[in-house]
Protein backbone atom coordinates (compact mmCIF):
# COMPACT_ATOMS: atom_id res chain seq x y z
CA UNK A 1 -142.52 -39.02 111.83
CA UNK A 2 -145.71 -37.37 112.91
CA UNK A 3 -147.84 -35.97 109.98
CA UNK A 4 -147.88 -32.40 111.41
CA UNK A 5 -144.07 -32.20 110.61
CA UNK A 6 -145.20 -32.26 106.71
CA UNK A 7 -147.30 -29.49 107.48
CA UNK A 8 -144.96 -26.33 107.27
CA UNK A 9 -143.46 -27.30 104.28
CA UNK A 10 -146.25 -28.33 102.29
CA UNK A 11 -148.40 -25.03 103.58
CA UNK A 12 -145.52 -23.22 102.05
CA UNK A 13 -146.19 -25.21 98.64
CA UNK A 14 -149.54 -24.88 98.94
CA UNK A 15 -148.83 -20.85 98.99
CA UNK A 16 -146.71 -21.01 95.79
CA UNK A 17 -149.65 -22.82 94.28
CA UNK A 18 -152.03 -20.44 95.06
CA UNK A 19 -150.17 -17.77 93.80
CA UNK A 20 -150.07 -19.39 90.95
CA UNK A 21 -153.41 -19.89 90.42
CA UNK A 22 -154.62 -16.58 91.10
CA UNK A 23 -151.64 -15.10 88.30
CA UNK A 24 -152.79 -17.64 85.86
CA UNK A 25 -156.51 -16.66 86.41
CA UNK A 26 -156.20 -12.82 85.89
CA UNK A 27 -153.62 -13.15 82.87
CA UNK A 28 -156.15 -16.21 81.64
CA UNK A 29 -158.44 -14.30 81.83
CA UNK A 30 -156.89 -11.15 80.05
CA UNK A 31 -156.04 -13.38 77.27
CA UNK A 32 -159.77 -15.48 77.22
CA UNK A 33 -161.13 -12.03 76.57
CA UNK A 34 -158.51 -10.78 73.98
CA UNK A 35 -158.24 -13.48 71.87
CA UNK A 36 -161.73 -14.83 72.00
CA UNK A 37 -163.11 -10.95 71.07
CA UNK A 38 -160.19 -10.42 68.74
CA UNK A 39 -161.65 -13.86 66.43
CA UNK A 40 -164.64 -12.38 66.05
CA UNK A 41 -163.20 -9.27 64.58
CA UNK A 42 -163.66 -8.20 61.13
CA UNK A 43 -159.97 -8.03 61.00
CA UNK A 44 -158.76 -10.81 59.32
CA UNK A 45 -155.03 -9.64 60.75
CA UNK A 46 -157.05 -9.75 64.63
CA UNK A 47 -158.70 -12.62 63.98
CA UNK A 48 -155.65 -14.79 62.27
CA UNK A 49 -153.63 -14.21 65.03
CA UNK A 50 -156.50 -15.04 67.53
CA UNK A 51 -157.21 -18.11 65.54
CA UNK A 52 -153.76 -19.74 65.46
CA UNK A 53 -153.14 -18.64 69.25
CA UNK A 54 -156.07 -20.49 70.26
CA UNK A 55 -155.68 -23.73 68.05
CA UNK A 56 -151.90 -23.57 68.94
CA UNK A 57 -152.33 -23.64 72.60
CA UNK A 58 -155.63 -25.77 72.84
CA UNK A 59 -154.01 -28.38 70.32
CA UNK A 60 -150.70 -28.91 72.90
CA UNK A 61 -149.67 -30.04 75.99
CA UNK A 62 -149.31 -27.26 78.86
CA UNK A 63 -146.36 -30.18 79.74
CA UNK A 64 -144.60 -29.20 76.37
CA UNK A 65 -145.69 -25.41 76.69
CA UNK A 66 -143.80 -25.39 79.58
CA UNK A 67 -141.16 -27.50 79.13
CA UNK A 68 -140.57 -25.40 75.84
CA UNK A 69 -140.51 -22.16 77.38
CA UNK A 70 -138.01 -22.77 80.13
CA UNK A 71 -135.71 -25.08 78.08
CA UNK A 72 -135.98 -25.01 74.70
CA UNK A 73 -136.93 -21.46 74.29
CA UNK A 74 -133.29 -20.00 75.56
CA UNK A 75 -131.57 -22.52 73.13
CA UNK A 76 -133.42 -21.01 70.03
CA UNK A 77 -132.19 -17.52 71.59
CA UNK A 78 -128.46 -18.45 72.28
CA UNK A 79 -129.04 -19.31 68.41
CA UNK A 80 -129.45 -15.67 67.29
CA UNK A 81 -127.46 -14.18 70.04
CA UNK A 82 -130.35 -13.13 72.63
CA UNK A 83 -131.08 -13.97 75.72
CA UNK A 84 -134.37 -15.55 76.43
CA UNK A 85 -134.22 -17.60 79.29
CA UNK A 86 -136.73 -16.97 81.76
CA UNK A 87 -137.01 -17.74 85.46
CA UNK A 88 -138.91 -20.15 86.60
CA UNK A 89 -141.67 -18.51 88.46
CA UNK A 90 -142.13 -15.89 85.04
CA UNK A 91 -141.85 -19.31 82.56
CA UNK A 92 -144.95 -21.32 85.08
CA UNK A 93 -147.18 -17.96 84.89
CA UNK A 94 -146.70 -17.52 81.20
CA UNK A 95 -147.20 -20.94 80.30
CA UNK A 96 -150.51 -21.45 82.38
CA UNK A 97 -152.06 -18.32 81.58
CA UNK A 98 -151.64 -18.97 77.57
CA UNK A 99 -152.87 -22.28 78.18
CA UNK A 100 -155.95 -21.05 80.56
CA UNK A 101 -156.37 -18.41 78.05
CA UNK A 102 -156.40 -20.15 74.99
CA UNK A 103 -159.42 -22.69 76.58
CA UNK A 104 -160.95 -19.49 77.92
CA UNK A 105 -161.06 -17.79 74.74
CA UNK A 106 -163.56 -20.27 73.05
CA UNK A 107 -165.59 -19.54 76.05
CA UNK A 108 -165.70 -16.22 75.55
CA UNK A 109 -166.13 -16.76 71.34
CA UNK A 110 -169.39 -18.86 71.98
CA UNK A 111 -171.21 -16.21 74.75
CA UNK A 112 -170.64 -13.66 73.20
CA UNK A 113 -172.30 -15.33 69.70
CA UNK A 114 -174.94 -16.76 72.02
CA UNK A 115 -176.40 -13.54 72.44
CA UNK A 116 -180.06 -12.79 70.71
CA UNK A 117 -179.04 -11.43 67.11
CA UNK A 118 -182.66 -8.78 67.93
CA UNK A 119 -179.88 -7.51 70.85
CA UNK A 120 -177.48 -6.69 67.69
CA UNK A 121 -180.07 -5.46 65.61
CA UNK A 122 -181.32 -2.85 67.97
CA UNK A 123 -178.06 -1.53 68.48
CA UNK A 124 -177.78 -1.19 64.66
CA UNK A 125 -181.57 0.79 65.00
CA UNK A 126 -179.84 2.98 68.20
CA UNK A 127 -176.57 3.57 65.50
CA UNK A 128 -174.39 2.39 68.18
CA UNK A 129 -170.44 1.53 67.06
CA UNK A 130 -169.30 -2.07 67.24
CA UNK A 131 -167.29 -1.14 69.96
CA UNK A 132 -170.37 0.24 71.52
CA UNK A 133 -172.59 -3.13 70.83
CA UNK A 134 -169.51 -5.03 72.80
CA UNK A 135 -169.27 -3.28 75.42
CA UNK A 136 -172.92 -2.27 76.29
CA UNK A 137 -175.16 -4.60 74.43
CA UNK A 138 -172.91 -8.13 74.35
CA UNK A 139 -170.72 -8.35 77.06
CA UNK A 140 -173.58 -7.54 80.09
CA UNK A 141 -175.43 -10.40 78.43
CA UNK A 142 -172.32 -12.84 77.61
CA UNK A 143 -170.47 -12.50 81.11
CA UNK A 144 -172.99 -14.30 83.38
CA UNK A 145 -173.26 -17.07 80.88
CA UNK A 146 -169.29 -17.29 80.65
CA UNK A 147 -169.46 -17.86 84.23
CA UNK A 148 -170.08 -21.95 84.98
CA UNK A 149 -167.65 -22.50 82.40
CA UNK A 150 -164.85 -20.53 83.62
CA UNK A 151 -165.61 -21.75 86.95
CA UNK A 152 -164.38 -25.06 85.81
CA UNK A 153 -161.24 -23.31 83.86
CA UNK A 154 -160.23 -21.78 87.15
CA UNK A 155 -160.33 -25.44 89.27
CA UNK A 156 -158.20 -26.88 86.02
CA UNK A 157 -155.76 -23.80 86.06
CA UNK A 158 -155.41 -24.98 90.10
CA UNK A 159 -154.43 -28.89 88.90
CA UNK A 160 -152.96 -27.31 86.30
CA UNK A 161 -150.14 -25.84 89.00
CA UNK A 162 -148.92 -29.14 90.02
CA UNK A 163 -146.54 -29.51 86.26
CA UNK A 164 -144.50 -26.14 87.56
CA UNK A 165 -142.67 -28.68 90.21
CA UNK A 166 -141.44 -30.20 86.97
CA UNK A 167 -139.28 -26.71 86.12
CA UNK A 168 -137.83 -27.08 90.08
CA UNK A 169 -140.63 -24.57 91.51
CA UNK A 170 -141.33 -25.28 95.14
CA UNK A 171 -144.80 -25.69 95.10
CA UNK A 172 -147.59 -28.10 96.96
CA UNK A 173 -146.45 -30.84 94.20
CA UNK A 174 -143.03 -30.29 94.79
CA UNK A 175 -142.70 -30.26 98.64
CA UNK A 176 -144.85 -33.29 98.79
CA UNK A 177 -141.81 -34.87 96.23
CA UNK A 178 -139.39 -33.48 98.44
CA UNK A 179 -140.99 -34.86 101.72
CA UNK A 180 -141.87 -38.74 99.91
CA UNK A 181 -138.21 -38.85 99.03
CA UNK A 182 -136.80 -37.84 102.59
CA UNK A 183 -139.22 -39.42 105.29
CA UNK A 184 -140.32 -42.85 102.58
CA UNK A 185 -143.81 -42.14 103.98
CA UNK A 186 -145.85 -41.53 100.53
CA UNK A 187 -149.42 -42.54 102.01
CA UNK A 188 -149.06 -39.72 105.05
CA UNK A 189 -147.36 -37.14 102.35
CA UNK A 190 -149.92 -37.85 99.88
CA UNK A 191 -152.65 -38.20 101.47
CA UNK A 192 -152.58 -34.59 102.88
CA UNK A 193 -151.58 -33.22 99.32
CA UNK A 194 -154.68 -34.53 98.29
CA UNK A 195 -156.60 -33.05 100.95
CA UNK A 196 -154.85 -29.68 100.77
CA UNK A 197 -155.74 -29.67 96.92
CA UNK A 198 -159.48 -30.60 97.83
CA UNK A 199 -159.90 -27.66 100.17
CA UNK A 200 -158.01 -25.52 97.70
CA UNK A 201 -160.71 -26.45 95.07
CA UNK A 202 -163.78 -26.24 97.68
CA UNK A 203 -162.42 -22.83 98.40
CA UNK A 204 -161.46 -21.32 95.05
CA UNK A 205 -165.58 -23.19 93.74
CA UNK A 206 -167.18 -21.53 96.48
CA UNK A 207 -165.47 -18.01 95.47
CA UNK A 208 -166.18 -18.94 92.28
CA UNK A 209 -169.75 -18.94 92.87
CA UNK A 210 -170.00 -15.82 94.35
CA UNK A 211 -168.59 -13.90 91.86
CA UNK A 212 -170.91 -15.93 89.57
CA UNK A 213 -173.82 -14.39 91.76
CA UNK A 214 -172.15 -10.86 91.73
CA UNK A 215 -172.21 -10.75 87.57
CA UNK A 216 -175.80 -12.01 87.68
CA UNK A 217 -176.93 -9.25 89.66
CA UNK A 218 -174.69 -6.84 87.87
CA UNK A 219 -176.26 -7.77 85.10
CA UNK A 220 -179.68 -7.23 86.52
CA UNK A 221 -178.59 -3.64 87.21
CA UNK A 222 -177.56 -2.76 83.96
CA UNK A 223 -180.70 -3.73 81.89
């Protein structure tokens, strides 16, 4: 079997993993920025909840977080009579972006406290609202620095992909399963998985970087 026989199949894989990469990135990221600003609220109701969220998902295994969501989840609604059981696409997206979130979230939590307490201070002098001192004193300091790190979130989130083939979702981990199994050729099969999932990485650093580049200067234009 020639290796360019694998190829449609796993480039359709390789799509479902890149979709799910990019979901778990923006919803990651939604969360990183909720969570980590909501425990340094004064709220101790904000910051409780942002606090056990974060320990919660950084102290398990996405395996379990996802295994618990598509299985064990609609058992503990059949139990009280409602129905939670989710597809598997929506069960893969929540799961990774909680996870993604909850690692980005401590990111977020140390930038933002990394910033010069003189920057809070003079916002204090100018009167400006906390909500004011986020958003125009914190956050156009904290963002570039949050950068490297969730550069290296983003490449785990795309690793990260490869447990949704466990919950029957067709992606690059899965077709290459499906092809081993069929054709008994794993060093062909998984030799251009591992390839495919390089240049996915290259691709997704190199992106990565430029948006890295894009905040710096943003934040050059905002001083």
């Amino acid at each position: 079997m020639h290796w360019s026989n694998y190829l449609e199949p796993l480039a359709r894989g390789a799509w479902v993993t890149i979709q799910f990469t990019l979901y778990s990135m923006f919803f990651g990221a939604i969360c990183s920025f909720a969570f980590g600003i909501g425990k340094l609220s004064k709220n101790w109701i904000l910051r409780g909840i942002s606090i056990v969220y974060i320990e919660v998902f950084r102290g398990t295994s996405l395996l379990v977080q996802l295994f618990w969501l598509f299985f064990a989840l609609p058992i503990a609604g059949d139990m009280i009579g409602i129905d939670l059981r989710l597809p598997p696409v929506t069960a893969g997206v929540i799961a990774l972006s909680l996870n993604l979130g909850a690692y980005g979230a401590e990111v977020v939590r140390g930038a933002i406290e990394a910033v010069s307490p003189s920057q809070y201070e003079a916002a204090r002098a100018l009167n400006f609202s906390s909500l004011q001192t986020l958003w125009r004193i914190a956050l156009p300091q904290a963002i570039p620095e949050m950068m490297p790190s969730f550069s290296n979130l983003a490449i785990g989130a795309l690793k990260d992909t490869s447990l949704v083939s466990l919950i029957t979702l067709t992606d690059l981990t899965f077709a290459a399963e499906q092809l081993r199994n069929f054709y008994q050729d794993s060093a062909t099969v998984y030799t251009m998985v591992l390839l495919m999932y390089f240049g996915m990485a290259l691709v997704l650093s190199m992106a990565m970087r430029l948006l890295e580049l894009s905040v710096t200067r943003w934040r050059g234009t905002v001083r």
